[in-house]
N, C-alpha and C. Protein backbone atom coordinates (compact mmCIF):
# COMPACT_ATOMS: atom_id res chain seq x y z
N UNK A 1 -57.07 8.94 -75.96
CA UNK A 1 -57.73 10.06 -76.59
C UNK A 1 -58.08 11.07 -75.49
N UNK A 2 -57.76 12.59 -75.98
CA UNK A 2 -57.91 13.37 -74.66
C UNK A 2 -59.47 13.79 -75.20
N UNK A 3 -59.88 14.52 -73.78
CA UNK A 3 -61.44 14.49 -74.11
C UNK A 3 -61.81 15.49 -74.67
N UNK A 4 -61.07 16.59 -75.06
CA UNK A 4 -61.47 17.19 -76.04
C UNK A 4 -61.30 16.60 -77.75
N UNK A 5 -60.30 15.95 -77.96
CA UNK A 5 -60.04 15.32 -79.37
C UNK A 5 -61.51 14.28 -79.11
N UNK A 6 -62.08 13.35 -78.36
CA UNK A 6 -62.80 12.69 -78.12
C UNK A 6 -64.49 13.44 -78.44
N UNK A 7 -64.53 14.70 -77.95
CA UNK A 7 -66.14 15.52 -78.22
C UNK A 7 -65.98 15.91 -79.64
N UNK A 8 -64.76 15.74 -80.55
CA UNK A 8 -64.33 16.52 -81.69
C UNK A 8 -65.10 15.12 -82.38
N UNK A 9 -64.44 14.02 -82.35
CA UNK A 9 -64.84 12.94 -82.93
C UNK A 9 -66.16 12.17 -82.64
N UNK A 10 -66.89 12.46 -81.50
CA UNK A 10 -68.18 12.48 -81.68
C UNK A 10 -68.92 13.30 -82.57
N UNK A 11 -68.82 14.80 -82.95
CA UNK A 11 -69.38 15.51 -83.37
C UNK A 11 -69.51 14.85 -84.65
N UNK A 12 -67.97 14.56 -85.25
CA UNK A 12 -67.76 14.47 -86.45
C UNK A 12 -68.66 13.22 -87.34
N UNK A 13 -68.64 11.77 -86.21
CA UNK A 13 -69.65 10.75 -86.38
C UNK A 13 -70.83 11.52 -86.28
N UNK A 14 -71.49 12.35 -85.55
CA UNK A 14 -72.92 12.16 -85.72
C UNK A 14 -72.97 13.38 -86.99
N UNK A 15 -72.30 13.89 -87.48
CA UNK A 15 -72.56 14.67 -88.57
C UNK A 15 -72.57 14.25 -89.71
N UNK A 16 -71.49 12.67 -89.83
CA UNK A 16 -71.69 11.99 -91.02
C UNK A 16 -73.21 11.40 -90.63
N UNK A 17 -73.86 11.27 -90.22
CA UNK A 17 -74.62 10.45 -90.11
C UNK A 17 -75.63 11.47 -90.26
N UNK A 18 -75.70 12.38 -89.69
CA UNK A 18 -77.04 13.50 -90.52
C UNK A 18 -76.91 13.52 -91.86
N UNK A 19 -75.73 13.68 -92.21
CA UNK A 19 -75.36 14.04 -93.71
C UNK A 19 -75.69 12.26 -94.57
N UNK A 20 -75.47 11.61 -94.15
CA UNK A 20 -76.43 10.17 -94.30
C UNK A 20 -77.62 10.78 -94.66
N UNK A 21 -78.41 10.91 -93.70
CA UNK A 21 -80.05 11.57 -93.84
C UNK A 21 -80.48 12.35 -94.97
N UNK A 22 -79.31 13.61 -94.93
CA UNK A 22 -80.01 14.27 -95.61
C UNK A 22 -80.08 13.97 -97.08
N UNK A 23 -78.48 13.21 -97.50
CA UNK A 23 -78.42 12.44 -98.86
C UNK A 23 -79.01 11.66 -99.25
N UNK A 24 -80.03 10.70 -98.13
CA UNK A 24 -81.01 9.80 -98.63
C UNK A 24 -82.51 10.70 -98.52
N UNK A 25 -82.72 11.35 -98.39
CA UNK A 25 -84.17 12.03 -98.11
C UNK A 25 -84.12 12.89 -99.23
N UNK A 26 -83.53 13.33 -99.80
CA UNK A 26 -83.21 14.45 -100.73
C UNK A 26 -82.76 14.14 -101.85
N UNK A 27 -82.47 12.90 -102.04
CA UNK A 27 -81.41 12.24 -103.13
C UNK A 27 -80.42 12.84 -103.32
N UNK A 28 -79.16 12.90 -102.19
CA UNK A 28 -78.37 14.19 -102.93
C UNK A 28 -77.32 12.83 -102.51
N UNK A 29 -76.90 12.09 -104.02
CA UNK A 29 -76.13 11.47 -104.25
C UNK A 29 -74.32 11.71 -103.68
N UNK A 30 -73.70 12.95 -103.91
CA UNK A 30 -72.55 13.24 -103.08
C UNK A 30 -72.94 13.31 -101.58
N UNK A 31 -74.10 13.81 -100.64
CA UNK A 31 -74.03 13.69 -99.73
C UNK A 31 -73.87 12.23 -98.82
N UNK A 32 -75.19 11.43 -100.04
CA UNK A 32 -75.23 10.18 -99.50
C UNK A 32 -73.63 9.23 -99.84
N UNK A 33 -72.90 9.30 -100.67
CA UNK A 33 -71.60 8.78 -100.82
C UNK A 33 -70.51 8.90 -99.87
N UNK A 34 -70.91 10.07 -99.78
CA UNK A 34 -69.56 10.66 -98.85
C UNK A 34 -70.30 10.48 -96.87
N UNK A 35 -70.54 9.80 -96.90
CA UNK A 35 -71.30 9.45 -95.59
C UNK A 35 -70.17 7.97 -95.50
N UNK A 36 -69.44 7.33 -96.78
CA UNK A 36 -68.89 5.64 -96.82
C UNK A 36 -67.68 5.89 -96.55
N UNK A 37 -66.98 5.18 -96.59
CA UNK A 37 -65.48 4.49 -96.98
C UNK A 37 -65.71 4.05 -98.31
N UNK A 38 -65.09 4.30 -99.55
CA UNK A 38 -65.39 3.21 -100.85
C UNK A 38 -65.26 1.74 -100.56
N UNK A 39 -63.92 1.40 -99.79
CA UNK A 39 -64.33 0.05 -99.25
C UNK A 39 -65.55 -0.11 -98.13
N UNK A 40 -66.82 0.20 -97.98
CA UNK A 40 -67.41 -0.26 -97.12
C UNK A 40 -68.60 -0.95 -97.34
N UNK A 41 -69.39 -1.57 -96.73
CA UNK A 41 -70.23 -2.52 -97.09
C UNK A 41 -71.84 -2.02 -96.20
N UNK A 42 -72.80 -2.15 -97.02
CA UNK A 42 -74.08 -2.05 -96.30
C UNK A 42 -74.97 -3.04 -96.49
N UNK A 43 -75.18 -3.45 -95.26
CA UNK A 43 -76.38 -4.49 -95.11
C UNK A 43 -77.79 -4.03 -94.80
N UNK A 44 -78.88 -3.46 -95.64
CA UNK A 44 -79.72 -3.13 -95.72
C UNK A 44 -81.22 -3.32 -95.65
N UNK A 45 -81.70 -4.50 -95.18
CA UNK A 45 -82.82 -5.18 -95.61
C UNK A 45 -82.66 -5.90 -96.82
N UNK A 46 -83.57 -5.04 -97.77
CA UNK A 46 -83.13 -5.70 -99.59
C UNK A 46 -82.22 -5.60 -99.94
N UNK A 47 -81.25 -5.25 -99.43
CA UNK A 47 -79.94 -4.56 -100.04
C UNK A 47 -78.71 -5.25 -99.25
N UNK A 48 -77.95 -6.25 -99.37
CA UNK A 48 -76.53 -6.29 -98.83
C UNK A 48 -75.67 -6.78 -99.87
N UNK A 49 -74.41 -5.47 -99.63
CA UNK A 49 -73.41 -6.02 -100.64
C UNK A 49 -72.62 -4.32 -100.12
N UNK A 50 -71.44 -4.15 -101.39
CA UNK A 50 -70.73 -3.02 -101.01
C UNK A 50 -72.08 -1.60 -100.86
N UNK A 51 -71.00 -0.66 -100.15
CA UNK A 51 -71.88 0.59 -99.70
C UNK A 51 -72.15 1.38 -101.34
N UNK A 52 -71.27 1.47 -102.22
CA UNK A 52 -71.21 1.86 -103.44
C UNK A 52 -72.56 0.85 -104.30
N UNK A 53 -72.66 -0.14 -104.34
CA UNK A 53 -73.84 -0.75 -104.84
C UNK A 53 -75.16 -0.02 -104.14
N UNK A 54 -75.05 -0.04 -102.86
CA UNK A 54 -76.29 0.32 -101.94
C UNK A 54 -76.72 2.05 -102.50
N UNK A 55 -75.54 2.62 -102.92
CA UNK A 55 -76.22 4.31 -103.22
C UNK A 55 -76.79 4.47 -104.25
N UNK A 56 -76.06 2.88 -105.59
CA UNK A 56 -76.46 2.92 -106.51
C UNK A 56 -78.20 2.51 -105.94
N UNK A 57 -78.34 1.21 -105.58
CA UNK A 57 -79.86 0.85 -105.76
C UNK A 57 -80.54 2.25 -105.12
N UNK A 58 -80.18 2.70 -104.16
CA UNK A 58 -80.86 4.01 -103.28
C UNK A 58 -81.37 4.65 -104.39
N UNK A 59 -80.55 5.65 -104.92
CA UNK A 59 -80.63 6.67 -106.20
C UNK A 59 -81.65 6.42 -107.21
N UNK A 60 -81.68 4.43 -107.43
CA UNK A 60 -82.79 4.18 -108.25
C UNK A 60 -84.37 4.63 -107.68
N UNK A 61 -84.22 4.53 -106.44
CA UNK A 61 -85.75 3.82 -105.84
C UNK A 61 -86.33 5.66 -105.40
N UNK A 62 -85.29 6.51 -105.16
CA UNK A 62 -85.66 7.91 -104.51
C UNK A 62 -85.73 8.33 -106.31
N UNK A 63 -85.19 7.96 -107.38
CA UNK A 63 -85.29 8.94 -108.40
C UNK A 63 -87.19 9.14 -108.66
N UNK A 64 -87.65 7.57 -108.35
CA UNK A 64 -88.96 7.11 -108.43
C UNK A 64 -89.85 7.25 -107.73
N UNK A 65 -89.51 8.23 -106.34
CA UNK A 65 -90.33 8.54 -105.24
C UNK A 65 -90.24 9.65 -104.98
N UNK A 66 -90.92 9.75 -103.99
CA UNK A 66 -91.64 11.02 -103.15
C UNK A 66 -90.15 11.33 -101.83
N UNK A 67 -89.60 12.65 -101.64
CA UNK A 67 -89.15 12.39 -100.62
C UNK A 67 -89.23 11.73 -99.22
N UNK A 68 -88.44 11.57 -98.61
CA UNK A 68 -88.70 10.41 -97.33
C UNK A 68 -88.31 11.81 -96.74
N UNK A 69 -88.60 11.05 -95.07
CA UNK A 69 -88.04 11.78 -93.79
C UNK A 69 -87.52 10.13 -93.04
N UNK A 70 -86.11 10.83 -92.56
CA UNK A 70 -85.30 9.76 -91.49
C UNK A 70 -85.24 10.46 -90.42
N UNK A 71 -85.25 10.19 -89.61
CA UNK A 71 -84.75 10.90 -88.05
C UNK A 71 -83.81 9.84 -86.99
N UNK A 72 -82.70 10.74 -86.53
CA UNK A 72 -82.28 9.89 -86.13
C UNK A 72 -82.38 10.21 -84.26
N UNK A 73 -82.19 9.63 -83.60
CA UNK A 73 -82.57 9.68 -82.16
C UNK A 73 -81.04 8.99 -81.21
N UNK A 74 -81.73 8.39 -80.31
CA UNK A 74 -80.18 7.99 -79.52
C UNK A 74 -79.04 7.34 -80.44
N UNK A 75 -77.86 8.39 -80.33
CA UNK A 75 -76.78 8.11 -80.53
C UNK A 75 -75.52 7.55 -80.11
N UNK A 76 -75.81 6.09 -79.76
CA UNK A 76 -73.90 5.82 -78.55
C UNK A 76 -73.25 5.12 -79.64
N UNK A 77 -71.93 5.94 -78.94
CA UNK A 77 -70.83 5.61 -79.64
C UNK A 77 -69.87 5.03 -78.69
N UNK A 78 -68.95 4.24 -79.37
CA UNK A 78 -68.03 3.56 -78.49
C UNK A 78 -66.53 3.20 -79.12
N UNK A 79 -65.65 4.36 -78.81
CA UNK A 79 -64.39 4.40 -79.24
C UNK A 79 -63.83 3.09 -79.01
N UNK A 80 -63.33 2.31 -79.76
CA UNK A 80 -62.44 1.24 -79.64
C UNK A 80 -61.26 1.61 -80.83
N UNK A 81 -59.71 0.57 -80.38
CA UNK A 81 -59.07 0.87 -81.00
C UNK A 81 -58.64 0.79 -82.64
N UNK A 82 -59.38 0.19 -83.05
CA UNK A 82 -59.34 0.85 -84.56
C UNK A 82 -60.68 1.65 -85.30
N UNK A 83 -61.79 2.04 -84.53
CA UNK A 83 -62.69 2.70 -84.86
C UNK A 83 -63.60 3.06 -83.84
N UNK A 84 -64.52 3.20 -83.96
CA UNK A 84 -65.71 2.90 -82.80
C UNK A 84 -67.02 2.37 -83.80
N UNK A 85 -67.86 1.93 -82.19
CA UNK A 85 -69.11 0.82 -82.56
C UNK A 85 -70.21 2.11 -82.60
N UNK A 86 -70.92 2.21 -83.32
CA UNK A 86 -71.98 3.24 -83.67
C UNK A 86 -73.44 2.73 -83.60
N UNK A 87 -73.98 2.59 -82.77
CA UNK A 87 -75.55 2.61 -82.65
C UNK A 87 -76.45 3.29 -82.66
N UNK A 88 -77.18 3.56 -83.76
CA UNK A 88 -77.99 5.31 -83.97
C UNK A 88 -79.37 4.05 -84.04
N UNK A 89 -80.21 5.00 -83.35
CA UNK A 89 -81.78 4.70 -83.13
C UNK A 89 -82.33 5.32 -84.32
N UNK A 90 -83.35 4.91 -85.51
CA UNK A 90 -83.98 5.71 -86.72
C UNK A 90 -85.54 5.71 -86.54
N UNK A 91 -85.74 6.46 -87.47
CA UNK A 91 -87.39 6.40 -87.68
C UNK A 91 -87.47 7.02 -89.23
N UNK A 92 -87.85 6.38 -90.14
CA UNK A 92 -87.93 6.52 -91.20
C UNK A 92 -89.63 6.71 -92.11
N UNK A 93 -89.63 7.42 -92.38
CA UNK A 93 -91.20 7.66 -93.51
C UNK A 93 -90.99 7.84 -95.21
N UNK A 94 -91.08 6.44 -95.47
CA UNK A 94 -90.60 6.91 -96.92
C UNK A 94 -91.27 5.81 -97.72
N UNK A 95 -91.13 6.13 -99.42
CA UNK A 95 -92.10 5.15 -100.51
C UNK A 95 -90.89 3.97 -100.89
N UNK A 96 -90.94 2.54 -100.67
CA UNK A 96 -90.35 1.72 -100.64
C UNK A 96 -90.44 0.86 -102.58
N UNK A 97 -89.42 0.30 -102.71
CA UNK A 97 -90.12 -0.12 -103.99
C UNK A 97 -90.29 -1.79 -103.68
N UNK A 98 -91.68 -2.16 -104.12
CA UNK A 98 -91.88 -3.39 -104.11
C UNK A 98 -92.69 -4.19 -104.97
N UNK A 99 -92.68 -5.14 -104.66
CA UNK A 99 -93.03 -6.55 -106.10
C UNK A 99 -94.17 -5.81 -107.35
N UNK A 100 -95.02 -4.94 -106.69
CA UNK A 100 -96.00 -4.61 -107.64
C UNK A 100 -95.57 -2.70 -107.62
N UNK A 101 -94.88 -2.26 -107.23
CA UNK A 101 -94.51 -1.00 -107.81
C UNK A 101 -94.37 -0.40 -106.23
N UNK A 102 -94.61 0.76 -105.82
CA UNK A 102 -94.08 1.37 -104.73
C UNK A 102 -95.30 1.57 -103.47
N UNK A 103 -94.53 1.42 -102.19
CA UNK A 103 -95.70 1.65 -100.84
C UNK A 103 -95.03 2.36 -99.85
N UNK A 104 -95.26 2.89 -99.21
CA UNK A 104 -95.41 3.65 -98.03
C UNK A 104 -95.35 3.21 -96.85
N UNK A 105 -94.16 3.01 -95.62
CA UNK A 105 -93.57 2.64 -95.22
C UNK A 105 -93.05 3.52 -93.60
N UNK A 106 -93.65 3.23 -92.78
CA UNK A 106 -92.62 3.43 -91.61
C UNK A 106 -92.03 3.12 -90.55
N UNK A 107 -90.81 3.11 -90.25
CA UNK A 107 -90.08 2.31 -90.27
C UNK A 107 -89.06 2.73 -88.91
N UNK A 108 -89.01 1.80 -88.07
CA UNK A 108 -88.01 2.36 -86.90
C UNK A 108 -87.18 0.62 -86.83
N UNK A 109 -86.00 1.46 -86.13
CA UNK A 109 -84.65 0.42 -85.82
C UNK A 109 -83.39 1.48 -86.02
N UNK A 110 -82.13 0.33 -86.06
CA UNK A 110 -80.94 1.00 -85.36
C UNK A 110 -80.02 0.56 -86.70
N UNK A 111 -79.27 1.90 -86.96
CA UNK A 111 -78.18 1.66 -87.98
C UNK A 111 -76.91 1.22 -86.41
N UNK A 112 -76.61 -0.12 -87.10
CA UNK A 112 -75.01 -0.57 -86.32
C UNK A 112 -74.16 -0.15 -87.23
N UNK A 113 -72.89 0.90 -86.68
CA UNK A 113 -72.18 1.01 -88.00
C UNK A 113 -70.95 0.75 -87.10
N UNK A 114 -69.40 0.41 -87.88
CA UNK A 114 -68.24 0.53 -87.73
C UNK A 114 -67.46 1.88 -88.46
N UNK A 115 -67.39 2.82 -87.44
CA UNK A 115 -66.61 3.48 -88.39
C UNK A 115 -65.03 3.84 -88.29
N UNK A 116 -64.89 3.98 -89.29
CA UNK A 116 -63.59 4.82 -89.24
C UNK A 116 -62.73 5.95 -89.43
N UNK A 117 -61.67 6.05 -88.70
CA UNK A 117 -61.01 7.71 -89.04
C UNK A 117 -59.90 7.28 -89.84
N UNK A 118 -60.12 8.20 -90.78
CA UNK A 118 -58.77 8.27 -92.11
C UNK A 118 -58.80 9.67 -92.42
N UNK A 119 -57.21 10.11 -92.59
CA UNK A 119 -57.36 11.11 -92.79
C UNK A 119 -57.55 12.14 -91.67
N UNK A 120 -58.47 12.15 -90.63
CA UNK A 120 -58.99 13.45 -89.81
C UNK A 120 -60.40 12.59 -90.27
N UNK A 121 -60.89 12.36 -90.98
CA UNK A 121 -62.43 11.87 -91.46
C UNK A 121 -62.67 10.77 -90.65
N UNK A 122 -64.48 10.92 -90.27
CA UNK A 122 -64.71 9.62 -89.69
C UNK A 122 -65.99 9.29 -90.58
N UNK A 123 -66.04 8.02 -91.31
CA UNK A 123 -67.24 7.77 -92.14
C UNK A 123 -67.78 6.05 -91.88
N UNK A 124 -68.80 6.03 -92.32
CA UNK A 124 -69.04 4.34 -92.44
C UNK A 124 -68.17 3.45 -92.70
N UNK A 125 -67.54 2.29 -92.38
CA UNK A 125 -66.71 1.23 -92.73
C UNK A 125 -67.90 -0.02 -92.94
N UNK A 126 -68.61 -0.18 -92.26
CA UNK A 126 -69.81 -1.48 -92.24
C UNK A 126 -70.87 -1.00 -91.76
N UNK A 127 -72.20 -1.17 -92.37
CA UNK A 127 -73.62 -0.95 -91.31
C UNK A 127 -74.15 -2.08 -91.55
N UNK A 128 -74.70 -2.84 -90.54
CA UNK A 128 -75.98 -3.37 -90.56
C UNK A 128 -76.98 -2.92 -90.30
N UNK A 129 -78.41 -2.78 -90.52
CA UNK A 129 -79.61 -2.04 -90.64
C UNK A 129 -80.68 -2.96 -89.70
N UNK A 130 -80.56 -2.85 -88.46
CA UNK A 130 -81.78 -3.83 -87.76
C UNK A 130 -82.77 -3.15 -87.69
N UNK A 131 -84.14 -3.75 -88.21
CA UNK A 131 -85.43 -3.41 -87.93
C UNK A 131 -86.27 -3.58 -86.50
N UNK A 132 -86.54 -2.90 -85.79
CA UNK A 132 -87.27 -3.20 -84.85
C UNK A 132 -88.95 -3.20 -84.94
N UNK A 133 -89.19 -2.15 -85.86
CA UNK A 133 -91.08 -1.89 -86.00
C UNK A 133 -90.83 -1.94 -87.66
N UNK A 134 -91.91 -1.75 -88.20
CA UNK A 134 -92.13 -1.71 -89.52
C UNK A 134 -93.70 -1.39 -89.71
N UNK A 135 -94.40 -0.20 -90.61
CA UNK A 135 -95.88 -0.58 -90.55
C UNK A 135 -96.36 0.15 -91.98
N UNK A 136 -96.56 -1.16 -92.88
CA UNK A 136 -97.32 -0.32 -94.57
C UNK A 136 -97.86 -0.05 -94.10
N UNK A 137 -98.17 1.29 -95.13
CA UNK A 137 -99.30 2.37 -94.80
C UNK A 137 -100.13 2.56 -96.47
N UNK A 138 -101.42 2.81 -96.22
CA UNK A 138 -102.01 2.77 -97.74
C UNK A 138 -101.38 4.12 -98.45
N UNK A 139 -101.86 4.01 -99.58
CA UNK A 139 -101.00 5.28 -100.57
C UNK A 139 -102.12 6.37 -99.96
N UNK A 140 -101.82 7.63 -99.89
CA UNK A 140 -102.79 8.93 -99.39
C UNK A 140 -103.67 8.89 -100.85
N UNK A 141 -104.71 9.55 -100.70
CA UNK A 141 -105.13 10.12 -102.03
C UNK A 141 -104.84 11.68 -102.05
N UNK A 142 -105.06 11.76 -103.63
CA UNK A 142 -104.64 12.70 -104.18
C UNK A 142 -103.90 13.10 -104.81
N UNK A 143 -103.28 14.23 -105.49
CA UNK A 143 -101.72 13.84 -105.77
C UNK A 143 -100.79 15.14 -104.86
N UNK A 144 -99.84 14.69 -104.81
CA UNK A 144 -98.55 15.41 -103.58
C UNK A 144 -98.71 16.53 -103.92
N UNK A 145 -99.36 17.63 -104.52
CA UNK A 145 -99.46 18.49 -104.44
C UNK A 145 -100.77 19.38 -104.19
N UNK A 146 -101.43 18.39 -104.29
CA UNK A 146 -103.15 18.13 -103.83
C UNK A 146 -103.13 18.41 -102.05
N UNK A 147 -102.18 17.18 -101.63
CA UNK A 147 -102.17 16.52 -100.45
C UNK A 147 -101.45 17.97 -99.43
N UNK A 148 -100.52 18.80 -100.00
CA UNK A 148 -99.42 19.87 -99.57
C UNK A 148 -100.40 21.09 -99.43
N UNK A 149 -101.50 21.25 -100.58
CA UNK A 149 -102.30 22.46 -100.82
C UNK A 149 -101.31 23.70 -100.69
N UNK A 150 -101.84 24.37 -99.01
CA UNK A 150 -100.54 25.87 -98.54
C UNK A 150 -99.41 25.45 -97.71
N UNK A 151 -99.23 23.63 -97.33
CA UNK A 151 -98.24 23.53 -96.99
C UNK A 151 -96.91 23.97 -97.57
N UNK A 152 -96.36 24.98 -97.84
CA UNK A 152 -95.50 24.98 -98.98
C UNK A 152 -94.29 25.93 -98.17
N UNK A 153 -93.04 25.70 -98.74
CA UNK A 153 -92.55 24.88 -99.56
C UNK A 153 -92.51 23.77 -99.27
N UNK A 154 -92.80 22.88 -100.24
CA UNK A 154 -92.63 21.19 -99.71
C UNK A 154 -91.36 20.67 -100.06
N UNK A 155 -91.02 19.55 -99.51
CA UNK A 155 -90.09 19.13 -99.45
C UNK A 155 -89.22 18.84 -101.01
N UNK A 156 -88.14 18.74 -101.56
CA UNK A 156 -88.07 18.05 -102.83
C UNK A 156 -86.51 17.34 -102.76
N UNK A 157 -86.21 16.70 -104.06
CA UNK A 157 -85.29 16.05 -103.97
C UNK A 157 -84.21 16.88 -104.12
N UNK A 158 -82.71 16.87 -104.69
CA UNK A 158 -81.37 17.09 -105.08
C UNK A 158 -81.42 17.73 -106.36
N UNK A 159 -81.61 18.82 -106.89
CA UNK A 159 -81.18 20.30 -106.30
C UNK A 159 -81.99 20.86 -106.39
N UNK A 160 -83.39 20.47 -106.13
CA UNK A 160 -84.30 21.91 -106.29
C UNK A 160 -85.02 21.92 -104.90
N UNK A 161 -84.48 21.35 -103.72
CA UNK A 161 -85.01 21.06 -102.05
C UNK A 161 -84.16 23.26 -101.68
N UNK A 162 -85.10 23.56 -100.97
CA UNK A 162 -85.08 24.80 -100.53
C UNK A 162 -83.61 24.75 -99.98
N UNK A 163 -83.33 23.86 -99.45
CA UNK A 163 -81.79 23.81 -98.73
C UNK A 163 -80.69 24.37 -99.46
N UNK A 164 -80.85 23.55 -100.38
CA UNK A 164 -79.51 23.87 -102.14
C UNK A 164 -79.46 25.08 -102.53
N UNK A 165 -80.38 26.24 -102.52
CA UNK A 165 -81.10 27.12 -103.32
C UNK A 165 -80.13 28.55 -102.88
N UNK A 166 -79.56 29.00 -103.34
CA UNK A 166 -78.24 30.05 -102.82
C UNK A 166 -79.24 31.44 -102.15
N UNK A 167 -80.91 31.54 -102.69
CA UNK A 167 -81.56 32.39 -102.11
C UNK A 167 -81.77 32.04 -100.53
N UNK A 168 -81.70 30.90 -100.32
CA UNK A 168 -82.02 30.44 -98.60
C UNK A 168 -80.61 30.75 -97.69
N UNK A 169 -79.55 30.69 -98.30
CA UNK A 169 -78.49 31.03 -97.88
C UNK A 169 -78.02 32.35 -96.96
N UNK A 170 -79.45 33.12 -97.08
CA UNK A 170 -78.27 34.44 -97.12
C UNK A 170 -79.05 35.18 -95.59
């Protein structure tokens, strides 16, 4: 790989992988899909089985929550010959669903992914999801729009998040 085709295909991994972010923080179901391979598989915490099951449970648990924030931090990648090894550092703030209804959650560790290029495309083939910290947090009082007051605009889900909005565009 010459090293310019090589900075091309970094870019391209860490962009699926924002675009990861922003499809799970936002619920924006095509973003978060198109982050996979249809054959690919995610191992998630509560969640392991295909990547297509995983957007399904996702979609359930964000239709029922508050937007999250993910961030992602050190990125190494490591070209090998049928893909490269992907280690992204996270930090996650988001409402989790659990045994008695939903909590508040934040959350750091490393998406391991395998990905691959098809096509010109480089997307998820496998992630495993290792946790390193984890810390419930009580529910805030108030309600989210209580809590925002003149913070505004606040954040929202898939399609009414300021991002989508053809007026922010221009």
């Amino acid at each position: 790989m010459n090293d310019l085709q090589e900075l091309l295909d970094r870019e391209a991994i860490r962009d699926c992988l924002f675009r990861y972010c922003r499809g799970v923080d936002r619920g924006d179901e095509a973003a978060l899909r198109g982050a996979y391979w249809p054959d690919a598989t995610d191992n998630h915490g509560a969640y392991s089985g295909s990547a297509t099951g995983f957007v399904d449970f996702a979609m359930r648990a964000i239709a029922a929550t508050e937007p999250g924030i993910h961030q992602m931090h050190n990125i190494l990648i490591d070209f090998q010959d049928a893909g490269a090894l992907v280690e992204t550092y996270f930090s996650a703030w988001q409402q989790l669903p659990g045994p008695s209804g939903f909590f508040r959650a934040h959350q750091k560790g490393r998406y391991v992914d395998w990905f691959e290029k098809r096509d010109g495309m480089w997307k998820i083939k496998n992630r495993k999801v290792v946790f390193d910290w984890t810390e419930v947090m009580p529910e805030p009082d108030g309600t989210r729009e209580e809590r925002f007051a003149r913070a505004q605009p606040m954040g929202l889900h898939h399609p009414n998040d300021i991002v989508y909005q053809s007026s922010h565009k221009r």
